[in-house]
PDB file of N, CA and C in Angstrom:
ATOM      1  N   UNK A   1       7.179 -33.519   4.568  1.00  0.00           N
ATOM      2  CA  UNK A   1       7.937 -34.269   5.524  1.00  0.00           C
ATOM      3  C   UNK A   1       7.113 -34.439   6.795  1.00  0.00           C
ATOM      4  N   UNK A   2       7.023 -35.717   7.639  1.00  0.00           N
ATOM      5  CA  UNK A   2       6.443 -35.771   8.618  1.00  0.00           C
ATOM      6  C   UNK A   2       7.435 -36.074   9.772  1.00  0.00           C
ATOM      7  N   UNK A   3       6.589 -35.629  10.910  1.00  0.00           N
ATOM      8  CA  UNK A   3       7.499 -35.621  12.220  1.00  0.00           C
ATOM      9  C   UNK A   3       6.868 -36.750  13.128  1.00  0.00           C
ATOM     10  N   UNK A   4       7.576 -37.210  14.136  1.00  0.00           N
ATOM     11  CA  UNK A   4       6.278 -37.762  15.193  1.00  0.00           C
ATOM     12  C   UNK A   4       6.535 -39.465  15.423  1.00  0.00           C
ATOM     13  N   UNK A   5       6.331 -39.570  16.262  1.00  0.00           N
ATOM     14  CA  UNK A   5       6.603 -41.327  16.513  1.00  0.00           C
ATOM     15  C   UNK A   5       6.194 -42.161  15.240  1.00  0.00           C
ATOM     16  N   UNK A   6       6.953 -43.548  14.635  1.00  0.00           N
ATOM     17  CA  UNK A   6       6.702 -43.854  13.744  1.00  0.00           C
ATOM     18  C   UNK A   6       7.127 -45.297  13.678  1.00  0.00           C
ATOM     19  N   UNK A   7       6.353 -45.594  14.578  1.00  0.00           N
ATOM     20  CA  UNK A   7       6.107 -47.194  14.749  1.00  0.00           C
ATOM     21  C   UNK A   7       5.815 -48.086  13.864  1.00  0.00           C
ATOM     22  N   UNK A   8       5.240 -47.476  13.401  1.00  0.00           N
ATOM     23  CA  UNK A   8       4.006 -48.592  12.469  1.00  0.00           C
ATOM     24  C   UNK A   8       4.445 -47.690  10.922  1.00  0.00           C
ATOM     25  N   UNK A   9       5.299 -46.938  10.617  1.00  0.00           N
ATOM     26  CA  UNK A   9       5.516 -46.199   9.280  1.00  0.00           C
ATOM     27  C   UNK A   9       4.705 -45.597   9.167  1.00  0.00           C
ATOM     28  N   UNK A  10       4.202 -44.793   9.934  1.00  0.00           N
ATOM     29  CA  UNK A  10       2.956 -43.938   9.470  1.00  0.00           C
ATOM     30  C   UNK A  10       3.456 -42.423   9.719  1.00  0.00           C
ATOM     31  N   UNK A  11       4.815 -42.503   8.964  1.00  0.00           N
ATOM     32  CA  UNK A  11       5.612 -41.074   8.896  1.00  0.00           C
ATOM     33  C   UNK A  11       6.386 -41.285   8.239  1.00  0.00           C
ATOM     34  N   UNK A  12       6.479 -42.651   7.236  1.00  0.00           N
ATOM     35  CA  UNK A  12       7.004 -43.024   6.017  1.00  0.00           C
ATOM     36  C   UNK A  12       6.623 -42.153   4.454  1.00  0.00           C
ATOM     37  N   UNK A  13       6.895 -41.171   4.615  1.00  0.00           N
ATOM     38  CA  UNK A  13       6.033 -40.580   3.487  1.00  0.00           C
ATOM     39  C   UNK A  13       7.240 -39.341   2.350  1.00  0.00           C
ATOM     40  N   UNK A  14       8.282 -39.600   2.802  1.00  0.00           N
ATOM     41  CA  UNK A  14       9.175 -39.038   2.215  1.00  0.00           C
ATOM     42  C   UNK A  14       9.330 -39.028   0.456  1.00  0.00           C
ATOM     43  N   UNK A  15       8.612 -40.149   0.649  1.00  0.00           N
ATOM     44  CA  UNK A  15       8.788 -40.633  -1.067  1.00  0.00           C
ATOM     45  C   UNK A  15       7.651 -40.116  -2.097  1.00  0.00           C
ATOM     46  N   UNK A  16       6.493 -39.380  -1.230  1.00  0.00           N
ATOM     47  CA  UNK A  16       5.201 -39.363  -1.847  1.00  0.00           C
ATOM     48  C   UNK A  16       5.488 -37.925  -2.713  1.00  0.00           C
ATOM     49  N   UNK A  17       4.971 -37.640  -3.426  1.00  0.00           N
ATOM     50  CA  UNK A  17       4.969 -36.266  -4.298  1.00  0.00           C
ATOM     51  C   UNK A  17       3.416 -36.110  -4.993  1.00  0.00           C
ATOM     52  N   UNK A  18       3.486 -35.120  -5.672  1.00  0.00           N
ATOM     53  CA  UNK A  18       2.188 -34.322  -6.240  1.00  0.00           C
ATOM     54  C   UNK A  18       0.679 -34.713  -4.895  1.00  0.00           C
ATOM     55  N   UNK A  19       1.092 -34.391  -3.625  1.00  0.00           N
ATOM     56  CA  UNK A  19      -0.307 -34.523  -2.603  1.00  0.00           C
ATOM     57  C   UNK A  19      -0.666 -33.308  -2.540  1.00  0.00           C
ATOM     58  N   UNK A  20      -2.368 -33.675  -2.841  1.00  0.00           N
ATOM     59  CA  UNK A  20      -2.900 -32.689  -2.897  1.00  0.00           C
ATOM     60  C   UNK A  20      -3.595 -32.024  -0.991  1.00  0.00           C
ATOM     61  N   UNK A  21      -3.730 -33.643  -0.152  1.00  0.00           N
ATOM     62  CA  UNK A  21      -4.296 -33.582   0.917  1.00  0.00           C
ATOM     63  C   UNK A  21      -3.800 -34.772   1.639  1.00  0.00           C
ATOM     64  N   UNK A  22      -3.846 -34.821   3.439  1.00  0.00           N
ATOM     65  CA  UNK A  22      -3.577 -35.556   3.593  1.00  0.00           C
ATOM     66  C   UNK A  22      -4.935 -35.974   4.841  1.00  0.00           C
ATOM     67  N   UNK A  23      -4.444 -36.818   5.307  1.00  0.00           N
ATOM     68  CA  UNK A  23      -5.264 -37.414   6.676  1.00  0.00           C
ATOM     69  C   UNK A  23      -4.626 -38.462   7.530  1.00  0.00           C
ATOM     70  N   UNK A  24      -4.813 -38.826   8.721  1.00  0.00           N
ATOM     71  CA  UNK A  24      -4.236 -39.342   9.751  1.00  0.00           C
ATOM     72  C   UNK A  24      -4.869 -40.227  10.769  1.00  0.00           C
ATOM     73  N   UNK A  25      -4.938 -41.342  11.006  1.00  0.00           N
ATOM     74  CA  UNK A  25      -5.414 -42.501  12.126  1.00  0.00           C
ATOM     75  C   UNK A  25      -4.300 -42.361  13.098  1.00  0.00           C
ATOM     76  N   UNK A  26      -4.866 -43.559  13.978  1.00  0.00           N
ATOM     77  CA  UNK A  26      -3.862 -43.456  15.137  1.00  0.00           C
ATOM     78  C   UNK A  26      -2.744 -43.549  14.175  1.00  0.00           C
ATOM     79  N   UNK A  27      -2.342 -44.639  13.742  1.00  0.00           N
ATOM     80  CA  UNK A  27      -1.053 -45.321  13.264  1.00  0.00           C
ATOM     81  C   UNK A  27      -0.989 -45.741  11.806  1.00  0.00           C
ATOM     82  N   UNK A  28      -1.667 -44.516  11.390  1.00  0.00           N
ATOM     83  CA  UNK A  28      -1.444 -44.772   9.590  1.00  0.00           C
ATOM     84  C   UNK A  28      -1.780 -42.952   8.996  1.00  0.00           C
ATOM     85  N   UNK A  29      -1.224 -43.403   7.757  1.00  0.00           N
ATOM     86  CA  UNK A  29      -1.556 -41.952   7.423  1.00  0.00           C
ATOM     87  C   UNK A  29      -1.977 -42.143   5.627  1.00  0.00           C
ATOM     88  N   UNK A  30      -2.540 -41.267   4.985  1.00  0.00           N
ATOM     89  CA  UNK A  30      -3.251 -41.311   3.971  1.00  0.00           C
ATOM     90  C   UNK A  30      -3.453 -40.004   3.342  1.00  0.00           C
ATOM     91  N   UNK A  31      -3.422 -40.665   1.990  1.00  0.00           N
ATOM     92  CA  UNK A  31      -2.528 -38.706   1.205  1.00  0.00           C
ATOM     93  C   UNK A  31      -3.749 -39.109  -0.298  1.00  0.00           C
ATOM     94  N   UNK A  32      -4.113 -38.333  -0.754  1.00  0.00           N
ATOM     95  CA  UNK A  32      -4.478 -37.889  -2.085  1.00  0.00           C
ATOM     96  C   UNK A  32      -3.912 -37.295  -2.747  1.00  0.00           C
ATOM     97  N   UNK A  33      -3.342 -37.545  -4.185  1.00  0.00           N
ATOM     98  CA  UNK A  33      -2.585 -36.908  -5.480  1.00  0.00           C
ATOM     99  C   UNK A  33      -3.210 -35.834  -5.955  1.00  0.00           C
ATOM    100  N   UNK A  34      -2.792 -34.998  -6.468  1.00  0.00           N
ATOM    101  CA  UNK A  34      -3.814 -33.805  -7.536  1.00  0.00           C
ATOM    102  C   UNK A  34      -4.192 -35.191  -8.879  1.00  0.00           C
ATOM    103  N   UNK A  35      -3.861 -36.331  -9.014  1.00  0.00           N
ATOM    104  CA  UNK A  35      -4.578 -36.785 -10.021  1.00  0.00           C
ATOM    105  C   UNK A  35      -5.585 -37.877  -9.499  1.00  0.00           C
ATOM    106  N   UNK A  36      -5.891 -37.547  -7.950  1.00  0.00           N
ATOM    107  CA  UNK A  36      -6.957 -38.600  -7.971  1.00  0.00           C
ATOM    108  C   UNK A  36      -6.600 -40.082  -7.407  1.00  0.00           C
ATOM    109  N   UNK A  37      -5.465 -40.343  -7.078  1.00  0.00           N
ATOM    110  CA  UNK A  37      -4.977 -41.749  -6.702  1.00  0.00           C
ATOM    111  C   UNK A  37      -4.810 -41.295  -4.880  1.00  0.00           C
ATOM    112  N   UNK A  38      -4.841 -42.353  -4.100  1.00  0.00           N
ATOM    113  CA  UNK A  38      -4.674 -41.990  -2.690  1.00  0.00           C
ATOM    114  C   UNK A  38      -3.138 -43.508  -2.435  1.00  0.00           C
ATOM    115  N   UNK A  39      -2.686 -42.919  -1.754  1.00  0.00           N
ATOM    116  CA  UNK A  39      -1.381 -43.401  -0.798  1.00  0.00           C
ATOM    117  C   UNK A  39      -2.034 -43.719   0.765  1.00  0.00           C
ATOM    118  N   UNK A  40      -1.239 -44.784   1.126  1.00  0.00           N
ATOM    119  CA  UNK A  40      -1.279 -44.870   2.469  1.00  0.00           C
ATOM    120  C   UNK A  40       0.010 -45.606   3.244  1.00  0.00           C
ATOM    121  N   UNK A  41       0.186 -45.417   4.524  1.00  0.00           N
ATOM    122  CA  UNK A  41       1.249 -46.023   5.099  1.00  0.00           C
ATOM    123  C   UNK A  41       1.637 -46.320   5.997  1.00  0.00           C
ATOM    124  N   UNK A  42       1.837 -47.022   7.361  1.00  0.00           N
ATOM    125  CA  UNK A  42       1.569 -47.103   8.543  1.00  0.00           C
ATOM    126  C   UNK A  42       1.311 -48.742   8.980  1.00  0.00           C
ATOM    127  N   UNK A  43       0.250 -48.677   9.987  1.00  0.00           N
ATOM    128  CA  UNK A  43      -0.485 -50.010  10.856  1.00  0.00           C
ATOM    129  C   UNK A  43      -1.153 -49.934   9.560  1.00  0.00           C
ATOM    130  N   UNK A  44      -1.470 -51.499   9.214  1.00  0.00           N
ATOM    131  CA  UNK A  44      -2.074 -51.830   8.246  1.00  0.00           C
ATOM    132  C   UNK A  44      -2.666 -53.176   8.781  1.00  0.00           C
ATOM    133  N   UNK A  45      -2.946 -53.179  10.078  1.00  0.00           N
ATOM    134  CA  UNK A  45      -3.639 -54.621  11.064  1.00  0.00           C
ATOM    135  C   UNK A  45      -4.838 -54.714  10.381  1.00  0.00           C
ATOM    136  N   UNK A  46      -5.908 -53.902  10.229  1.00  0.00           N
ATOM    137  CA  UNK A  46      -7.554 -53.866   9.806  1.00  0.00           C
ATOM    138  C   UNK A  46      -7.455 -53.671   8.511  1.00  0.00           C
ATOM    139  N   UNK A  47      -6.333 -53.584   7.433  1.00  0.00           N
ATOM    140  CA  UNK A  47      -7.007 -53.451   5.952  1.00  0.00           C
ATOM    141  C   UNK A  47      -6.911 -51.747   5.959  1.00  0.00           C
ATOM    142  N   UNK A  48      -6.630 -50.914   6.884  1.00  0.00           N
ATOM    143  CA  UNK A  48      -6.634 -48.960   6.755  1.00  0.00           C
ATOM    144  C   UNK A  48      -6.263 -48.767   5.574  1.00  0.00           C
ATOM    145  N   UNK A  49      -5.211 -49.305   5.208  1.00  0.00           N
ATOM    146  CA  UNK A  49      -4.600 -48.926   3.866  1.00  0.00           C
ATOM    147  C   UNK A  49      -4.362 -49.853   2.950  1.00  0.00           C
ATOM    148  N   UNK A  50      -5.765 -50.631   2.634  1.00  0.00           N
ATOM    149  CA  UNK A  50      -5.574 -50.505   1.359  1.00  0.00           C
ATOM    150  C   UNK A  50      -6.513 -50.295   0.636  1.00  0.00           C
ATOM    151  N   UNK A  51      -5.635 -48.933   0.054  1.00  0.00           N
ATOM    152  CA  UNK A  51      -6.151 -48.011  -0.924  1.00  0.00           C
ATOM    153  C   UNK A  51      -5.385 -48.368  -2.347  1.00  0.00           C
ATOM    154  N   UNK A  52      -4.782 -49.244  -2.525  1.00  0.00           N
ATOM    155  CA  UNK A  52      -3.929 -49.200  -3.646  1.00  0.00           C
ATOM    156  C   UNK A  52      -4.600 -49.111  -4.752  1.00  0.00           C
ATOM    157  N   UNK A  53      -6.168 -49.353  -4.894  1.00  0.00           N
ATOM    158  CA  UNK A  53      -6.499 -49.554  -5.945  1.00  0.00           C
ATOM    159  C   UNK A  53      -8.135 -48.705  -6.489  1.00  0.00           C
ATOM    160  N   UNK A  54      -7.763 -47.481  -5.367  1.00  0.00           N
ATOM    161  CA  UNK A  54      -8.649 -45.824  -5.180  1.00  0.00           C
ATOM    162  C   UNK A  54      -8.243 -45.126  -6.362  1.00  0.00           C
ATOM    163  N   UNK A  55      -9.130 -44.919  -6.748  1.00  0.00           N
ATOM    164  CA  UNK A  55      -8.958 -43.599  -8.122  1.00  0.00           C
ATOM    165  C   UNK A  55     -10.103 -42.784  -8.499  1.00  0.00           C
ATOM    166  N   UNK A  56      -9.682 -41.538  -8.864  1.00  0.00           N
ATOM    167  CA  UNK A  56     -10.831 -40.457  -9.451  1.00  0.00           C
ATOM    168  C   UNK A  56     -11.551 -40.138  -7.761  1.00  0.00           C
ATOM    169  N   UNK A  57     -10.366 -40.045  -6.678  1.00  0.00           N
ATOM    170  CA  UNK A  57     -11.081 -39.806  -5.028  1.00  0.00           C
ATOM    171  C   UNK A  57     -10.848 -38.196  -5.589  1.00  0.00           C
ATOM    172  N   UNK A  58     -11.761 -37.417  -4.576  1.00  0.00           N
ATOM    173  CA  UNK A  58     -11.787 -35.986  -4.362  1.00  0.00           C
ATOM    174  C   UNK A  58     -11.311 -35.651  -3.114  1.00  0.00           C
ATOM    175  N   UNK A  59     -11.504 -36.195  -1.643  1.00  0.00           N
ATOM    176  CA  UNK A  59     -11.622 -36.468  -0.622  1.00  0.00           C
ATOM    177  C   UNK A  59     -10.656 -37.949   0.214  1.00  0.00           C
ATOM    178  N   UNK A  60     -10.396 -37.642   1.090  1.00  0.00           N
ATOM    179  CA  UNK A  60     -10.126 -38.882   2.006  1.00  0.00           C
ATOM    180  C   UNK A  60     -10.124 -38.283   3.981  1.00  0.00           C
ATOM    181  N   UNK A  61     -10.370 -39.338   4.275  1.00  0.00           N
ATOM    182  CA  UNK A  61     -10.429 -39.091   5.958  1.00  0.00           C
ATOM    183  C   UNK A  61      -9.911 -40.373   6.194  1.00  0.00           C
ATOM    184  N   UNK A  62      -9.600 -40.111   7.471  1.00  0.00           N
ATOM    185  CA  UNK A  62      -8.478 -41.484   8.193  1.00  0.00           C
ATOM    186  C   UNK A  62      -9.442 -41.120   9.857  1.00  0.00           C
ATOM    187  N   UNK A  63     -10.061 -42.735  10.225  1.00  0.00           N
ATOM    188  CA  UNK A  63     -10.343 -42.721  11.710  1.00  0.00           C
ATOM    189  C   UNK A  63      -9.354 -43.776  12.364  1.00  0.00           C
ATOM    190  N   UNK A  64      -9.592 -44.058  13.483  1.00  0.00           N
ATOM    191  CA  UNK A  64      -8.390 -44.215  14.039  1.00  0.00           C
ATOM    192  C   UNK A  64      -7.600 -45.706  13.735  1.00  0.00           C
ATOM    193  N   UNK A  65      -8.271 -46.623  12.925  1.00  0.00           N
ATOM    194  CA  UNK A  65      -8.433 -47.946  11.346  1.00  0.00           C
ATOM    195  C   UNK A  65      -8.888 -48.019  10.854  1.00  0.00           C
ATOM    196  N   UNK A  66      -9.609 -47.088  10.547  1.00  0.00           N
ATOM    197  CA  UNK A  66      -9.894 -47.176   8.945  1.00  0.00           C
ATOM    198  C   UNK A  66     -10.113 -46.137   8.046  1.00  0.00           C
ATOM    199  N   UNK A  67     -10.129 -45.846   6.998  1.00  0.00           N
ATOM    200  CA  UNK A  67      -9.998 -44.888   5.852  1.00  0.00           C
ATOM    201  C   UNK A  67     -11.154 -44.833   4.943  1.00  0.00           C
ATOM    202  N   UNK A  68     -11.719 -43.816   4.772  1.00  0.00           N
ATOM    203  CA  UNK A  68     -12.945 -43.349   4.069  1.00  0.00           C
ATOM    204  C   UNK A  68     -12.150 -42.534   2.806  1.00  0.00           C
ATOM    205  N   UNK A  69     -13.009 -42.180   1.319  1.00  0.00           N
ATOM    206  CA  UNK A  69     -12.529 -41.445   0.398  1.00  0.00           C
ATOM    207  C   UNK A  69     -13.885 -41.002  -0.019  1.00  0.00           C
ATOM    208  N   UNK A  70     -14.166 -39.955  -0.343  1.00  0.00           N
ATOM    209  CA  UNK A  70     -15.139 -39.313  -1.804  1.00  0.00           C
ATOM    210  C   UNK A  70     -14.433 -39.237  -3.052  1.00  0.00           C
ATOM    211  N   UNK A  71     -15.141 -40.405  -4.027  1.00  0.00           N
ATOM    212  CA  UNK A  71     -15.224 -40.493  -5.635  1.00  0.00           C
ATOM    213  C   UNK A  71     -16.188 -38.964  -6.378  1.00  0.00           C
ATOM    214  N   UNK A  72     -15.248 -38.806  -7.465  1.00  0.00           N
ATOM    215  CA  UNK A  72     -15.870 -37.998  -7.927  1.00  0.00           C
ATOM    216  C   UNK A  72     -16.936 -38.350  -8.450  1.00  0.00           C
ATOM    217  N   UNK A  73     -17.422 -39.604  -8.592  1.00  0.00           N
ATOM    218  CA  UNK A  73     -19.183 -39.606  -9.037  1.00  0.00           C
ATOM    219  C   UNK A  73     -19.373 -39.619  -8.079  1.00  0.00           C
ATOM    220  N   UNK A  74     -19.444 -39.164  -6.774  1.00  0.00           N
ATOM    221  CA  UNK A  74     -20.612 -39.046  -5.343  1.00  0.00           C
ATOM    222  C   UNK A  74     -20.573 -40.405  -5.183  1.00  0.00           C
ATOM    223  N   UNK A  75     -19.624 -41.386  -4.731  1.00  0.00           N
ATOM    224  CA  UNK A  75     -19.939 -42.701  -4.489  1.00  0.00           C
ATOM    225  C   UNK A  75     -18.864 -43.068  -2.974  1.00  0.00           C
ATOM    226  N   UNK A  76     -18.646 -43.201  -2.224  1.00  0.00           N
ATOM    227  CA  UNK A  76     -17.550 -43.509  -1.011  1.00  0.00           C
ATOM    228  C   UNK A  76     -16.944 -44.761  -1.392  1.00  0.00           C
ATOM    229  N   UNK A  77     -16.142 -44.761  -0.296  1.00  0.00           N
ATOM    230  CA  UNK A  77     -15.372 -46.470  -0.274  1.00  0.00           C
ATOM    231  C   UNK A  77     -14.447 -45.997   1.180  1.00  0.00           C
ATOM    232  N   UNK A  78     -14.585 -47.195   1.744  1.00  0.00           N
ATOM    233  CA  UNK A  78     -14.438 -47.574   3.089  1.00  0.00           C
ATOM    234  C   UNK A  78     -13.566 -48.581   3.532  1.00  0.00           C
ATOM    235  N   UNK A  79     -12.049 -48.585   3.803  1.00  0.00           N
ATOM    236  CA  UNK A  79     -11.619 -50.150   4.127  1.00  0.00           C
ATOM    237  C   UNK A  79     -11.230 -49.755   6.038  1.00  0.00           C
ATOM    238  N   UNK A  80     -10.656 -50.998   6.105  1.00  0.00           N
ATOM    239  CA  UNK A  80     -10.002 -51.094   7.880  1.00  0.00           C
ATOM    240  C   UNK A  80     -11.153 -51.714   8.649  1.00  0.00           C
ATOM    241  N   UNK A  81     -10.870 -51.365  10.059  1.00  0.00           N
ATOM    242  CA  UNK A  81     -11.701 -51.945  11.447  1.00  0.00           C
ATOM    243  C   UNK A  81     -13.519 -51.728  10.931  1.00  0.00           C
ATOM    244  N   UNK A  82     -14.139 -52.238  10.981  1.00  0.00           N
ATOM    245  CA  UNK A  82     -15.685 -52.050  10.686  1.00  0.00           C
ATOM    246  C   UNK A  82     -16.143 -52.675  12.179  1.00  0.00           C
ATOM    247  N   UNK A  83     -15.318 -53.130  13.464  1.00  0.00           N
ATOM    248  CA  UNK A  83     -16.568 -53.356  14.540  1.00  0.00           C
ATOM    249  C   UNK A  83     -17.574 -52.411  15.153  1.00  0.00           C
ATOM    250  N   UNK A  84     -17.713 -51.254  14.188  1.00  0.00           N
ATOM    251  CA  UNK A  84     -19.072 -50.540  14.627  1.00  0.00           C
ATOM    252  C   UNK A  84     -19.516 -49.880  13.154  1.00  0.00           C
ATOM    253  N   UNK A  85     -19.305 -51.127  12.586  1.00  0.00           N
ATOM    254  CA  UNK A  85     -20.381 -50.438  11.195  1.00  0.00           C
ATOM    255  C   UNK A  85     -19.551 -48.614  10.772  1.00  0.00           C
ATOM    256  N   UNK A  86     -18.604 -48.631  10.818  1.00  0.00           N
ATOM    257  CA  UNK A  86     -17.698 -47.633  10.409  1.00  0.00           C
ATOM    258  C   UNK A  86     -17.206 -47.689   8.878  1.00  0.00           C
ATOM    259  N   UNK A  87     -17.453 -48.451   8.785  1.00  0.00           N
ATOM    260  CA  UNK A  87     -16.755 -48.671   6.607  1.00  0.00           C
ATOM    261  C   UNK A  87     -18.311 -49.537   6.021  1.00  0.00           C
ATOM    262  N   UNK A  88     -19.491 -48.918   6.442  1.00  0.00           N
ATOM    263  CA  UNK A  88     -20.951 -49.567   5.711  1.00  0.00           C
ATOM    264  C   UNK A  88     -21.031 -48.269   5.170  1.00  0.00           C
ATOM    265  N   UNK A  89     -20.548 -47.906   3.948  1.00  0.00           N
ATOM    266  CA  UNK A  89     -20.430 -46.811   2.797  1.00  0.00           C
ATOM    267  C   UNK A  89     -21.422 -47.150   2.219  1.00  0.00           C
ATOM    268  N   UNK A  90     -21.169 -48.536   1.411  1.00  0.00           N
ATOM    269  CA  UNK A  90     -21.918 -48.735   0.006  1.00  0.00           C
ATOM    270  C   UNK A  90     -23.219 -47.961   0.337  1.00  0.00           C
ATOM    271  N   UNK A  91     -24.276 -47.500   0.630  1.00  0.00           N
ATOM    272  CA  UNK A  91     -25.065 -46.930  -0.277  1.00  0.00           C
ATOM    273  C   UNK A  91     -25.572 -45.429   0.178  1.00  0.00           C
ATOM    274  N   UNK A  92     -24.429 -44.731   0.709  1.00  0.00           N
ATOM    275  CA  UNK A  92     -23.821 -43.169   0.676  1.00  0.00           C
ATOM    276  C   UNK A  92     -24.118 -42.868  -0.458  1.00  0.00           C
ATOM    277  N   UNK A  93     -24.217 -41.668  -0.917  1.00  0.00           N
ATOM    278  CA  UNK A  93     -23.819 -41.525  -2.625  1.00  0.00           C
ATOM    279  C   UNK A  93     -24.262 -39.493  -1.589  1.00  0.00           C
ATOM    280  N   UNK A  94     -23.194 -38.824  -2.474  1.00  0.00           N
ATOM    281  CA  UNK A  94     -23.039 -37.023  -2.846  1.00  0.00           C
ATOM    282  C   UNK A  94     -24.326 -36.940  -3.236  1.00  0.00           C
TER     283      UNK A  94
END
């Protein structure tokens, strides 16, 4: 259950189950399953959340728009605000 101002639904999370982890931007928030799928919910102005279509993540972090994950092959993925080169993942690798 989350507490806390919830403007933007980014304390909409009542519905989520099996999270293994979570993480937090200004105005969004972002959860990982024990099977590997990530949730998100909130300000969704820059693209933060969408994750709908993340799988086999180990990892996730939330900056203050946008959302980072670690794939279990050592590979990232990056969506939301990029005006400072903040989601230039592609060629990260574990």
């Amino acid at each position: 259950m989350a507490a806390g101002a919830s403007g933007a639904g980014e304390c909409s999370v009542s519905s989520w189950r099996n999270v293994a982890a979570i993480a937090a931007g200004s105005r969004h928030t972002v959860s990982l399953t024990h099977d590997g799928n990530v949730l998100a919910t909130g300000d969704n102005s820059y693209g933060q959340c969408d994750v709908r279509d993340w799988r086999n993540v180990v990892a996730v972090a939330a900056g203050s728009a946008h959302t980072l994950a670690l794939c279990a092959d050592g590979s990232f993925l990056a969506v939301g605000h990029n005006a400072n080169g903040q989601c230039d993942v592609s060629g990260w690798r574990r």
